[in-house]
N, C-alpha and C. Protein backbone atom coordinates (compact mmCIF):
# COMPACT_ATOMS: atom_id res chain seq x y z
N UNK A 1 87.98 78.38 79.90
CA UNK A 1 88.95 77.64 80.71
C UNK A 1 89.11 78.33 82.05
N UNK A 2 88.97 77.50 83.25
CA UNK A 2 89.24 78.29 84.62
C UNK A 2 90.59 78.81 84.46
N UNK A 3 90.81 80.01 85.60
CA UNK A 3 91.50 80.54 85.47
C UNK A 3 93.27 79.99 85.86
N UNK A 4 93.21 79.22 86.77
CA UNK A 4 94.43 78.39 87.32
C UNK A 4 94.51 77.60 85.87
N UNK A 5 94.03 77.67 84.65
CA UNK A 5 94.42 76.66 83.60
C UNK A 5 95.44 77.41 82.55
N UNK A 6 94.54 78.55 82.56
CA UNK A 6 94.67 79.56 81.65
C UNK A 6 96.40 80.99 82.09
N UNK A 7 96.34 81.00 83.68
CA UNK A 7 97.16 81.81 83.85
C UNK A 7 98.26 81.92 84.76
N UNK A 8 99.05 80.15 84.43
CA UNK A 8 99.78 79.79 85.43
C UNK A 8 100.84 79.70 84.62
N UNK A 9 101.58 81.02 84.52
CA UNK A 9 102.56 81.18 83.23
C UNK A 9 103.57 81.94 83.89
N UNK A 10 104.60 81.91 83.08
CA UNK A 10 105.73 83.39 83.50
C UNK A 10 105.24 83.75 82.30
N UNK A 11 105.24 85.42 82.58
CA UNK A 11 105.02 86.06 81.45
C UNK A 11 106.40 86.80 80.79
N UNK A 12 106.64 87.55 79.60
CA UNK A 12 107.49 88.30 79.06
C UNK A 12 107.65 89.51 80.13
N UNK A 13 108.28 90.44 80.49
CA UNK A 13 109.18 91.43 81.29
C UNK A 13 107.95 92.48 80.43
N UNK A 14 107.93 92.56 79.29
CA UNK A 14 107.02 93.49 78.96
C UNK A 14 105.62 93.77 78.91
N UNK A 15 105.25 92.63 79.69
CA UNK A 15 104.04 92.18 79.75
C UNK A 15 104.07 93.23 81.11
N UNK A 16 104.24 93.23 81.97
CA UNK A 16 104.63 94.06 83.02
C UNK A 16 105.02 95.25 83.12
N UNK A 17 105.74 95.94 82.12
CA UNK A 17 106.44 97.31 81.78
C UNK A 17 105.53 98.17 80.69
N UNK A 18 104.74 97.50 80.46
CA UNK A 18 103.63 98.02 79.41
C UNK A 18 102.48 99.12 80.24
N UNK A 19 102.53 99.23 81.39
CA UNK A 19 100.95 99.60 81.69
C UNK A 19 101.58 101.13 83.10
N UNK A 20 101.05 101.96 83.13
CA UNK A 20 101.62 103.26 83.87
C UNK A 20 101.15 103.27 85.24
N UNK A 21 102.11 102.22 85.93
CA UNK A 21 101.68 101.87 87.06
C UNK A 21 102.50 102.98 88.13
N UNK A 22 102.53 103.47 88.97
CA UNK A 22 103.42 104.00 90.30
C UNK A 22 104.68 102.83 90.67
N UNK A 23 104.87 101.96 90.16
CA UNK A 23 106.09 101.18 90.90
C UNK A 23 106.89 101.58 90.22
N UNK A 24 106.82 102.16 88.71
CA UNK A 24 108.20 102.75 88.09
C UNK A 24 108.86 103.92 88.57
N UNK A 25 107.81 104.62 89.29
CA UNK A 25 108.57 105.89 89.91
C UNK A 25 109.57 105.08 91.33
N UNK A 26 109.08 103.81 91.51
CA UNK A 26 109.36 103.42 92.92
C UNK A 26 110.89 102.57 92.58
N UNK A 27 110.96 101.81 91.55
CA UNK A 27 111.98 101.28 91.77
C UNK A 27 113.08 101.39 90.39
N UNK A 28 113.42 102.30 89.81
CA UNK A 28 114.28 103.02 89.01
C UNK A 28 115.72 102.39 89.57
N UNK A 29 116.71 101.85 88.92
CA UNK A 29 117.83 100.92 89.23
C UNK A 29 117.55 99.56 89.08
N UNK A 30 116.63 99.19 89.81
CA UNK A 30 116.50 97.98 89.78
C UNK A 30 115.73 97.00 88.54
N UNK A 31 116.04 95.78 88.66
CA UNK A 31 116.01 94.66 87.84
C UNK A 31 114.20 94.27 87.80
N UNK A 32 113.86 93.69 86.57
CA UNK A 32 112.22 93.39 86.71
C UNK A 32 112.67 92.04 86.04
N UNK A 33 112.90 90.91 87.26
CA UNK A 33 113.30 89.47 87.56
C UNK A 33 112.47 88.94 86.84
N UNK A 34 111.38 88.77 87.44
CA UNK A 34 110.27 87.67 87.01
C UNK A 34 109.17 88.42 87.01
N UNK A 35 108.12 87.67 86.24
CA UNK A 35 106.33 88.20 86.12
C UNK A 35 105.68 87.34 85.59
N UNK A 36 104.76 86.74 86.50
CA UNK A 36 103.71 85.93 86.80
C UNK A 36 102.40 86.38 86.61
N UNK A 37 101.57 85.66 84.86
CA UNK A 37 100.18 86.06 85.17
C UNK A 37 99.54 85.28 86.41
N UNK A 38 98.99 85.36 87.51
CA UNK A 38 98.22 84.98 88.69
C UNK A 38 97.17 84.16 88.13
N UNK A 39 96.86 82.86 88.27
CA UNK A 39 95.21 81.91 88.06
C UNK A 39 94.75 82.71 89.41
N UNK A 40 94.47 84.05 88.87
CA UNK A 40 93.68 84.54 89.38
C UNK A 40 92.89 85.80 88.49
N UNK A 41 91.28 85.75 88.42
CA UNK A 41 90.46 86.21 87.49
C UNK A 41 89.69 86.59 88.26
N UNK A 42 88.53 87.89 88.43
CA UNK A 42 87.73 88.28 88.79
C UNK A 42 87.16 90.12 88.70
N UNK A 43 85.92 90.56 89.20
CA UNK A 43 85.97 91.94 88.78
C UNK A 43 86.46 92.72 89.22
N UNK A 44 86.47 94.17 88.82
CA UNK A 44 87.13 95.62 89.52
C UNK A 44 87.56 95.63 90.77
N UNK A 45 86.29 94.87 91.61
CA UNK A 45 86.67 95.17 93.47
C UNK A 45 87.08 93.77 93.92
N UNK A 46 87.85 92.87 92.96
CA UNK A 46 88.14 91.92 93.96
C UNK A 46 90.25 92.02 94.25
N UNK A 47 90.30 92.66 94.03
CA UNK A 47 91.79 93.19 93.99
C UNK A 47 92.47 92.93 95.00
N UNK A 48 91.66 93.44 96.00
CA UNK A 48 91.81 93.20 97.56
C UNK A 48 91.70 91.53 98.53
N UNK A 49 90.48 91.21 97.66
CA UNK A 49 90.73 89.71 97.74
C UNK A 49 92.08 88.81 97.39
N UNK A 50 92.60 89.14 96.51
CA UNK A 50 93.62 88.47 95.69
C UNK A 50 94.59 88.85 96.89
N UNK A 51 94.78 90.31 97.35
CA UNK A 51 96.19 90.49 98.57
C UNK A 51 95.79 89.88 99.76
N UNK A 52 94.32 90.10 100.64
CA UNK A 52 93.94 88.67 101.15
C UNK A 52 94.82 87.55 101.24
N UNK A 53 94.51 86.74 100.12
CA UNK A 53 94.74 85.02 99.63
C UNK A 53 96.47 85.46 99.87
N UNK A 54 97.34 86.37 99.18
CA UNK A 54 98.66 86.37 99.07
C UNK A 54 98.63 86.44 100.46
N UNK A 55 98.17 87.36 101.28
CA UNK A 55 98.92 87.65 102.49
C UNK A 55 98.44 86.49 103.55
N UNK A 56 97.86 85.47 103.29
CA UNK A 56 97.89 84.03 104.36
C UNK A 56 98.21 83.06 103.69
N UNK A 57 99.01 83.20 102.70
CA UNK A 57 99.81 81.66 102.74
C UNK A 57 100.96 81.88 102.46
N UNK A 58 102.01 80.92 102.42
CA UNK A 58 103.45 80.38 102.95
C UNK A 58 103.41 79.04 102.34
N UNK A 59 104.15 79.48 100.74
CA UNK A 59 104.91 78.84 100.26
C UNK A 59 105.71 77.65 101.03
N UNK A 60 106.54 78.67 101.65
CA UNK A 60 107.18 77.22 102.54
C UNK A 60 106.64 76.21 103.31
N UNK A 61 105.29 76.21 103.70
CA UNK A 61 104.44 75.49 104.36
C UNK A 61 103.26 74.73 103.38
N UNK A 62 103.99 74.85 102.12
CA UNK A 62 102.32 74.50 101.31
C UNK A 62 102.37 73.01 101.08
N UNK A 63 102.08 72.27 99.84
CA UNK A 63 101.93 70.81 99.82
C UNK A 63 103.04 69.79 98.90
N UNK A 64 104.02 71.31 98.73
CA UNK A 64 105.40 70.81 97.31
C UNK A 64 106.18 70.12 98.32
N UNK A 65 106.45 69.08 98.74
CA UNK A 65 107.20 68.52 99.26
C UNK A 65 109.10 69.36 99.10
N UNK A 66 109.16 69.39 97.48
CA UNK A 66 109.99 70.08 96.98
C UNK A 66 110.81 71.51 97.72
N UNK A 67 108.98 72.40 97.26
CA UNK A 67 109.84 73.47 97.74
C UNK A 67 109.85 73.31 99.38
N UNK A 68 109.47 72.99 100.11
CA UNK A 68 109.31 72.93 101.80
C UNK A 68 111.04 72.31 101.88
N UNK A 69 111.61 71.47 101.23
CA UNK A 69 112.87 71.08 101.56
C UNK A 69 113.50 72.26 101.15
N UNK A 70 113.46 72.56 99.83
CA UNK A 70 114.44 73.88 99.43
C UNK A 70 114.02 75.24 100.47
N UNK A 71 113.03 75.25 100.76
CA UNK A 71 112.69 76.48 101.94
C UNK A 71 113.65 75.97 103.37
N UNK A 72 113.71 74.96 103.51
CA UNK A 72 114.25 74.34 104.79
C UNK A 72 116.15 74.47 104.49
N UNK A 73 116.23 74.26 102.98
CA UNK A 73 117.95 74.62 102.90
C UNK A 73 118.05 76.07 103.25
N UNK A 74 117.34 76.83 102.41
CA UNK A 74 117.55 78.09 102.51
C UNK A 74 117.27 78.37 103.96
N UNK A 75 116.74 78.35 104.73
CA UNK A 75 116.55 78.90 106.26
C UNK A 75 117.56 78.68 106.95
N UNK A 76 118.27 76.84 106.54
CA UNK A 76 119.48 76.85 107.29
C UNK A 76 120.82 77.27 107.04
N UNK A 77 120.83 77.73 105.70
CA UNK A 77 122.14 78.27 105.20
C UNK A 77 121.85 79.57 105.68
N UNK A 78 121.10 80.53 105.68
CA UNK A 78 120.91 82.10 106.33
C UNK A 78 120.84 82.10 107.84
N UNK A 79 120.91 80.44 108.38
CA UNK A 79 121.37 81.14 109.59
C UNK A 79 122.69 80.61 110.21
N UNK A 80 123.32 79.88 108.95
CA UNK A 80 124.84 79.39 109.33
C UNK A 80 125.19 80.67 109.05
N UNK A 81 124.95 81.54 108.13
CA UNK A 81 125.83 82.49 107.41
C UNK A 81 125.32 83.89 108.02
N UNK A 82 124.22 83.86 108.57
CA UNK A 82 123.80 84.93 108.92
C UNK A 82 122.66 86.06 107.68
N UNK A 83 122.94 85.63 106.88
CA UNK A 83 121.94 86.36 105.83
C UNK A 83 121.30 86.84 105.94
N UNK A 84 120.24 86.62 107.23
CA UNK A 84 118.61 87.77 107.65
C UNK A 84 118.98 87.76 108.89
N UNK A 85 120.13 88.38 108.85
CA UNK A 85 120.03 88.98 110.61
C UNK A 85 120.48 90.28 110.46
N UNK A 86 119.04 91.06 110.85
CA UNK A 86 119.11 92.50 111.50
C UNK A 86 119.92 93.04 109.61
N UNK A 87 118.96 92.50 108.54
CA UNK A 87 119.12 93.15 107.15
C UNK A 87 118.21 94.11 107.41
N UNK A 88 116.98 94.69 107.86
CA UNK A 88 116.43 95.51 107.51
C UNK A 88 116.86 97.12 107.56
N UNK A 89 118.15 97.11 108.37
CA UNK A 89 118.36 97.98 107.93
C UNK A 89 119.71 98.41 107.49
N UNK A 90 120.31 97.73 106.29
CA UNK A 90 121.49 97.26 105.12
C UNK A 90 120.61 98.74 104.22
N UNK A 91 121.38 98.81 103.86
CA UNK A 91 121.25 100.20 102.92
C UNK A 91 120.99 99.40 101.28
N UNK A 92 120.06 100.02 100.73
CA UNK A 92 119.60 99.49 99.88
C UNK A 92 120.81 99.19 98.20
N UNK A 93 121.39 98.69 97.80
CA UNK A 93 122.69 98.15 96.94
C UNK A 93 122.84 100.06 96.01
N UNK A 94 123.80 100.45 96.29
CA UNK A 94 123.97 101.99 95.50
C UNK A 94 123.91 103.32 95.99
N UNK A 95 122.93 103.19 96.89
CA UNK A 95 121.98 104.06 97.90
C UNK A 95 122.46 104.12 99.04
N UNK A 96 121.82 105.49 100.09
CA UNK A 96 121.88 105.05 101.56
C UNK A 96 120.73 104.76 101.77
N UNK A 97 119.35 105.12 101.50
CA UNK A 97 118.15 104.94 102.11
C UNK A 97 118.20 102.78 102.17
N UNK A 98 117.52 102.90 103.17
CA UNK A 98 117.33 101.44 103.85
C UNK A 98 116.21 100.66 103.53
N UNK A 99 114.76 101.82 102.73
CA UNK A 99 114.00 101.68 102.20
C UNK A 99 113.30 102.33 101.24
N UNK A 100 112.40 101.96 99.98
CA UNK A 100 112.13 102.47 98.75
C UNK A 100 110.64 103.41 99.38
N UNK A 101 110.44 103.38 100.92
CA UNK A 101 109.02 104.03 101.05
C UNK A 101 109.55 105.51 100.61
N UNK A 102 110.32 106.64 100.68
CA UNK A 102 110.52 107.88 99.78
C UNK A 102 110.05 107.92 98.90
N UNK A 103 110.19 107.21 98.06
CA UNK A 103 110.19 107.18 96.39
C UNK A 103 108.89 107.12 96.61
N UNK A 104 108.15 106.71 96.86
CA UNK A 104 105.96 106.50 96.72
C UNK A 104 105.41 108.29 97.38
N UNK A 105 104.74 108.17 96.07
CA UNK A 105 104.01 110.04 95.93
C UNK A 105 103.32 109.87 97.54
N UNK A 106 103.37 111.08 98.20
CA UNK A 106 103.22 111.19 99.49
C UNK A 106 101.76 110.81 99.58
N UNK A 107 100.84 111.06 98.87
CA UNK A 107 99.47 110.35 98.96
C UNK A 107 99.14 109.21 99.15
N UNK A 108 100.26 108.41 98.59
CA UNK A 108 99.89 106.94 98.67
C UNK A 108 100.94 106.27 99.94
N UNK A 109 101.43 107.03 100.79
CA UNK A 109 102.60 106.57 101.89
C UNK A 109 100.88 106.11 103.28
N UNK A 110 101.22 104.91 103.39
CA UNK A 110 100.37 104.65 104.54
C UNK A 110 99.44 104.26 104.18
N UNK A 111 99.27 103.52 102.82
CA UNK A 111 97.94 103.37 102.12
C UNK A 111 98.06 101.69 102.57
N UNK A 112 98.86 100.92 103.16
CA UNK A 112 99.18 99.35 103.77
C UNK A 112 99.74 99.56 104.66
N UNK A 113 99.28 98.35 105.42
CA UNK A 113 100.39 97.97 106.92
C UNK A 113 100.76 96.38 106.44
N UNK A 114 99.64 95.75 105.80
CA UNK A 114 99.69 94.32 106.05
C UNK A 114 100.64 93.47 105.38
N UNK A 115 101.88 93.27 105.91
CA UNK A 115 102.91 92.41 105.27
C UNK A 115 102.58 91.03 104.68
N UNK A 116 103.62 90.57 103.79
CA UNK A 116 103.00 89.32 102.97
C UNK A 116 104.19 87.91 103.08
N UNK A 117 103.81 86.95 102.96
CA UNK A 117 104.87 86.00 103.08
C UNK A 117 104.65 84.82 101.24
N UNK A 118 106.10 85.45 101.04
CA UNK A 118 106.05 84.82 99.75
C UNK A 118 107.79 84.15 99.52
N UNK A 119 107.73 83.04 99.30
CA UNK A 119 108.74 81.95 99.25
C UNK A 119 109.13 82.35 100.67
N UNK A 120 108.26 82.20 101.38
CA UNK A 120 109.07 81.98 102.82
C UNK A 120 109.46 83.37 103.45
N UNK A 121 109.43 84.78 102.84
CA UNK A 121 110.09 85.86 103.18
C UNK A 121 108.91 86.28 103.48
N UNK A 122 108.92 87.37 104.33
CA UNK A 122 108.09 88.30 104.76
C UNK A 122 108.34 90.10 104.18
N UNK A 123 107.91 90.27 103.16
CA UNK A 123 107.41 91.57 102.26
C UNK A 123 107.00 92.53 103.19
N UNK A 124 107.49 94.08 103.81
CA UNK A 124 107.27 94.95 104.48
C UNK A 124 106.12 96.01 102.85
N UNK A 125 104.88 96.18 102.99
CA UNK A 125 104.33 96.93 102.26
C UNK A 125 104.94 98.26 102.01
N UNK A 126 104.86 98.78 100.81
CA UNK A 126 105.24 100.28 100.81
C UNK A 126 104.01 100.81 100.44
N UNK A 127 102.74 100.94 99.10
CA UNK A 127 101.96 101.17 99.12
C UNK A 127 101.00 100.23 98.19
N UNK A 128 99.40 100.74 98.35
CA UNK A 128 98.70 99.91 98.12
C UNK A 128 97.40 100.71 97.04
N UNK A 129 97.43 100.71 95.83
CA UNK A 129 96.18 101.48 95.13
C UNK A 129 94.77 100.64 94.34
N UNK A 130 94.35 101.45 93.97
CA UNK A 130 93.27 100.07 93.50
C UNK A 130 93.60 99.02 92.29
N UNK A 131 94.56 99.06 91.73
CA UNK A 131 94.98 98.05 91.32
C UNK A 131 96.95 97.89 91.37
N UNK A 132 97.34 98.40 92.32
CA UNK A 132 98.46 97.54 92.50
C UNK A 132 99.28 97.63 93.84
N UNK A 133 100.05 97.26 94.60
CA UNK A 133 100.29 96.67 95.61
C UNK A 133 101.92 96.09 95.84
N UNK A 134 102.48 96.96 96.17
CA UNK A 134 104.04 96.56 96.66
C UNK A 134 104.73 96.39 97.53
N UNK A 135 105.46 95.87 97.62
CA UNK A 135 106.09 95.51 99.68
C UNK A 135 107.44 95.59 99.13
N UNK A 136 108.47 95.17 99.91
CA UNK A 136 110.04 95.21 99.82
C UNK A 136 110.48 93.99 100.37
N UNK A 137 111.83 93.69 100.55
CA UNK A 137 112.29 92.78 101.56
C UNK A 137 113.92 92.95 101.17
N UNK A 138 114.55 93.08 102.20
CA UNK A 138 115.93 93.41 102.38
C UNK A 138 116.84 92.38 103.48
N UNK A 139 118.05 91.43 102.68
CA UNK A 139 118.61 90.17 103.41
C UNK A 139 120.31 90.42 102.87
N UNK A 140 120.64 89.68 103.22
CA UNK A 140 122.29 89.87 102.84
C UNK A 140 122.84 89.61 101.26
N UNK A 141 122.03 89.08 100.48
CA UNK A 141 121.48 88.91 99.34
C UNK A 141 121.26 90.04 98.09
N UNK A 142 120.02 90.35 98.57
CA UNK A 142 119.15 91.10 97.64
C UNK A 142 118.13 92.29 98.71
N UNK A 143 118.28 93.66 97.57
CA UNK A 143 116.98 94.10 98.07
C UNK A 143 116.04 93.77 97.35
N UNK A 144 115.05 93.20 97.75
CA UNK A 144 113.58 92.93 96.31
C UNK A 144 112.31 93.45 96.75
N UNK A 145 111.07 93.74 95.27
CA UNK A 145 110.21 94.32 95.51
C UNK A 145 109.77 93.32 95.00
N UNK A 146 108.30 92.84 95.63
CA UNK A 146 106.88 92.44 94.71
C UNK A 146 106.01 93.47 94.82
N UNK A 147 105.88 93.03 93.24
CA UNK A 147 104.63 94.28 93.02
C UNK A 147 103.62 93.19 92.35
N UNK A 148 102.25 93.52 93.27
CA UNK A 148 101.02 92.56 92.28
C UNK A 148 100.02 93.76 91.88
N UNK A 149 99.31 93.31 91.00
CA UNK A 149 98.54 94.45 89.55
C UNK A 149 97.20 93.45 89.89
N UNK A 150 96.10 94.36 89.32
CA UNK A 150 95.19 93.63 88.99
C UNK A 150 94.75 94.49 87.44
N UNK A 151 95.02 93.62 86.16
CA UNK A 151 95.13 93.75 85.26
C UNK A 151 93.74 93.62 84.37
N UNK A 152 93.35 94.73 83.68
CA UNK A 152 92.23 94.27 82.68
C UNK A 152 92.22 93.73 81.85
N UNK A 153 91.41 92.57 81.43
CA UNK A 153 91.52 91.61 80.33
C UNK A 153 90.17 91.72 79.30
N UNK A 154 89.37 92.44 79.91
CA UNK A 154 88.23 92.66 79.28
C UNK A 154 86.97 93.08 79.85
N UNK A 155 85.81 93.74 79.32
CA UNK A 155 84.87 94.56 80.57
C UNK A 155 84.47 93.80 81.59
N UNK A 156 85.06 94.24 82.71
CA UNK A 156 84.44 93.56 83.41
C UNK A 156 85.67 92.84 84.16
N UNK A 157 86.66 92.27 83.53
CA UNK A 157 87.46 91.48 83.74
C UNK A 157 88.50 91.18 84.20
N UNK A 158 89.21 90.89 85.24
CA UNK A 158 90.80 91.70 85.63
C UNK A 158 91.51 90.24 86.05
N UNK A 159 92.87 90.51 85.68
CA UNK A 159 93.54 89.05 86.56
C UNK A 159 94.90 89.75 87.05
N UNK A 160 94.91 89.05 88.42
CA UNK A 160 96.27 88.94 89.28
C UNK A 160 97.93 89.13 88.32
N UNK A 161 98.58 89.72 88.50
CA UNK A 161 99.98 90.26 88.00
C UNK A 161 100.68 90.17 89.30
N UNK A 162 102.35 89.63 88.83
CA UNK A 162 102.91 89.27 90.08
C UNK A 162 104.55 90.08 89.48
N UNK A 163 105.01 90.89 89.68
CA UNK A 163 106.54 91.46 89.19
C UNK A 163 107.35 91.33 90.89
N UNK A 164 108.52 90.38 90.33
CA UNK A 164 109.64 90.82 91.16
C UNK A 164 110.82 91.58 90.83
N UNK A 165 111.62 92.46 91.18
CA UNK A 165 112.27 93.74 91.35
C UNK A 165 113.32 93.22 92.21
N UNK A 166 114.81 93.36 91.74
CA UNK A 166 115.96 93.27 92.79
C UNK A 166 117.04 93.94 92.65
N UNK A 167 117.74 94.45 93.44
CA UNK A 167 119.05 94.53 93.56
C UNK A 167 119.61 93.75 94.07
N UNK A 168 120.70 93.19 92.96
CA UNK A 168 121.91 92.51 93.92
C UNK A 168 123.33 92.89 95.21
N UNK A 169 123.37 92.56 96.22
CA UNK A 169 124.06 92.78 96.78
C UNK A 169 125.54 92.22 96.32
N UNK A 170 126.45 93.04 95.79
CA UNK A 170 127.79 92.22 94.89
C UNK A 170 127.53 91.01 94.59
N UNK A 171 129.18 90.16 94.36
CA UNK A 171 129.35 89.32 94.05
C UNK A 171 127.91 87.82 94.56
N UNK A 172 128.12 88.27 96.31
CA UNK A 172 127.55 87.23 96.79
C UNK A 172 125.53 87.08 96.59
N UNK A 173 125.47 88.44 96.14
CA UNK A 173 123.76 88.37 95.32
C UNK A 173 123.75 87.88 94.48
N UNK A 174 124.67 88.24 93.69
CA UNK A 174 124.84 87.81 92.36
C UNK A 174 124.94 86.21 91.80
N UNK A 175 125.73 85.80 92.40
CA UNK A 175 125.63 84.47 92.29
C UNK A 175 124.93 83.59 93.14
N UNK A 176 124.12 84.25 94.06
CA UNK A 176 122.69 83.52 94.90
C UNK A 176 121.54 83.22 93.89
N UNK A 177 121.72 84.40 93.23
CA UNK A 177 120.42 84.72 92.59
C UNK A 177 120.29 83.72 91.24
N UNK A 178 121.75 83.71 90.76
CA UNK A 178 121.65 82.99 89.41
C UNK A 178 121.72 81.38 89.75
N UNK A 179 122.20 81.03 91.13
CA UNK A 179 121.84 79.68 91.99
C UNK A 179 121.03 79.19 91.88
N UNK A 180 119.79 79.94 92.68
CA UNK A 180 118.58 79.75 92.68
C UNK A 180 117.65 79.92 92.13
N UNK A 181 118.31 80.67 90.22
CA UNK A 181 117.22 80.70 88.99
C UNK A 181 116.85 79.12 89.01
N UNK A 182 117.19 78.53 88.56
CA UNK A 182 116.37 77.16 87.51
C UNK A 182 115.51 76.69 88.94
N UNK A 183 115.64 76.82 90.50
CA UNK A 183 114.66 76.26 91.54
C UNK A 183 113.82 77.35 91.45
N UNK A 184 113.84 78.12 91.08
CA UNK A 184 112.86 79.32 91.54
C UNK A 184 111.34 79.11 90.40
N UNK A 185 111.95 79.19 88.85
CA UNK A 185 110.61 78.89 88.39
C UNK A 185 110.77 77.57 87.50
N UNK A 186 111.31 76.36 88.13
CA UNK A 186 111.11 74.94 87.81
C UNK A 186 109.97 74.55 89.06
N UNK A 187 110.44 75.09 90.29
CA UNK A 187 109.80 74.38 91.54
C UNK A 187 109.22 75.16 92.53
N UNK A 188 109.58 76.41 92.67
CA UNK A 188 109.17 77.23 93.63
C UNK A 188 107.74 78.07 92.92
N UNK A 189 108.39 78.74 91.97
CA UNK A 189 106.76 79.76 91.27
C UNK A 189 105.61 78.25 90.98
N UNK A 190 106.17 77.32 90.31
CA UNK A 190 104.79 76.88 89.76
C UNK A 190 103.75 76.21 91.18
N UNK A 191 104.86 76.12 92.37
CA UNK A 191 104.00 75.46 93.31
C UNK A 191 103.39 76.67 93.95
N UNK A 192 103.74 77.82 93.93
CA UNK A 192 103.09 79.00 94.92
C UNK A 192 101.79 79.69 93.70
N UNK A 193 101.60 79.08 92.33
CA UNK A 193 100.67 79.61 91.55
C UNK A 193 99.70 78.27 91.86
N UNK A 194 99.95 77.47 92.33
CA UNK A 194 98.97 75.99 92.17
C UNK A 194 98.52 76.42 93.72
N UNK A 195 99.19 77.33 94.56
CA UNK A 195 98.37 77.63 96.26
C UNK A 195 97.75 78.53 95.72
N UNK A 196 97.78 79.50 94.78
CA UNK A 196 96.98 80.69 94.99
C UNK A 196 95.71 80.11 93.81
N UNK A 197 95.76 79.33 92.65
CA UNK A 197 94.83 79.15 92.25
C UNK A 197 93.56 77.98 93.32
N UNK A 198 94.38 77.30 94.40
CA UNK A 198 93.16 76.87 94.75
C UNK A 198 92.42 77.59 95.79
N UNK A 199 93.29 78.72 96.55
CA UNK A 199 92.72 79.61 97.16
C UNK A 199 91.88 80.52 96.71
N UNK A 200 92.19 80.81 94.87
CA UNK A 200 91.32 81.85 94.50
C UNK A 200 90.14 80.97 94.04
N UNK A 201 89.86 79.56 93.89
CA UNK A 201 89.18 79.46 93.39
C UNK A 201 87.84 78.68 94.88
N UNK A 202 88.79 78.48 96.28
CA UNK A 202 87.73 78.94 97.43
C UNK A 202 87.55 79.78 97.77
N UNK A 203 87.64 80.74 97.23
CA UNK A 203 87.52 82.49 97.98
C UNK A 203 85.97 82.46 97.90
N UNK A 204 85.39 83.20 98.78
CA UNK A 204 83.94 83.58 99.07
C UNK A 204 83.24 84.26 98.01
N UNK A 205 82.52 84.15 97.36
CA UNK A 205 81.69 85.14 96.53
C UNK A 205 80.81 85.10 96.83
């Protein structure tokens, strides 16, 4: 079965917490939201391909009629209310640091520059190894991490892993977040796994 058939799922929290990745040293406090196997399949060195495909497309611009309206509420309520103005540097919910780049073993600091746009947000990278890949994003909201994996399934074999990571900012995260559960993976994840499976499945080989 192609892979967009086979791995356009939310997965279990432990499906994600199972494997001894560097993001646990990175984000200790925080919440592991959601995790997405990726319809995305391929070998050892295509890892990089897969952050590629993530890092040129925009959800909010894709073909869901759906989410492009709900991307269009959300843009205009954050700027009645102010929500992403001049968050980047809001101190992270508990903490003073403004960002989780400390926490990443000094070897891997500078291992990305290339930011990513996912549901419309733009992901500042923290680091990047051969199989996994994290950015941040900080709004009046939430601080959140994506972290994507490229996971072995068998010799030879690896598929795309997608974990989101948050802190809520009080009350008013809190009840954003549980707002925008049932749009997030009724309408938003399954349309941003249906962009990346047809992107992974034009990618160049």
């Amino acid at each position: 079965m192609p892979a967009h058939g086979r791995h356009q799922v939310r997965l279990p929290n432990s499906e994600h917490k199972g494997h001894p990745w560097v993001i646990d040293r990175v984000v200790s406090g925080f919440k592991l939201l959601d995790v997405w196997g990726l319809p995305a399949e391929g070998g050892p060195d295509e890892f990089g391909t897969l952050i590629e495909i993530m890092s040129t497309m925009d959800p909010a611009e894709g073909d869901s009629r759906a989410t492009r309206a709900l991307f269009a509420l959300r843009f205009r309520l954050g700027r009645w209310f102010g929500w992403d103005e001049a968050t980047s540097k809001l101190p992270i919910p508990g903490l003073t640091e403004t960002t989780l780049s400390s926490r990443v073993p000094e070897d891997l600091r500078d291992t990305t520059t290339r930011p990513i746009l996912v549901s419309g947000t733009t992901f500042v990278p923290i680091y990047q190894t051969d199989d996994e890949w994290a950015a941040e994003i900080s709004n009046s909201t939430v601080h959140a991490v994506l972290h994507l994996a490229w996971v072995q399934q068998g010799e030879n074999l690896y598929r795309g892993q997608m974990g989101i990571y948050v802190k809520t900012r009080g009350a008013l995260g809190s009840a954003y977040m549980a707002l925008i559960g049932p749009f997030r993976h009724l309408i938003v994840y399954p349309a941003l796994m249906r962009q990346i499976a047809r992107a992974w499945q034009e990618r160049p080989t």
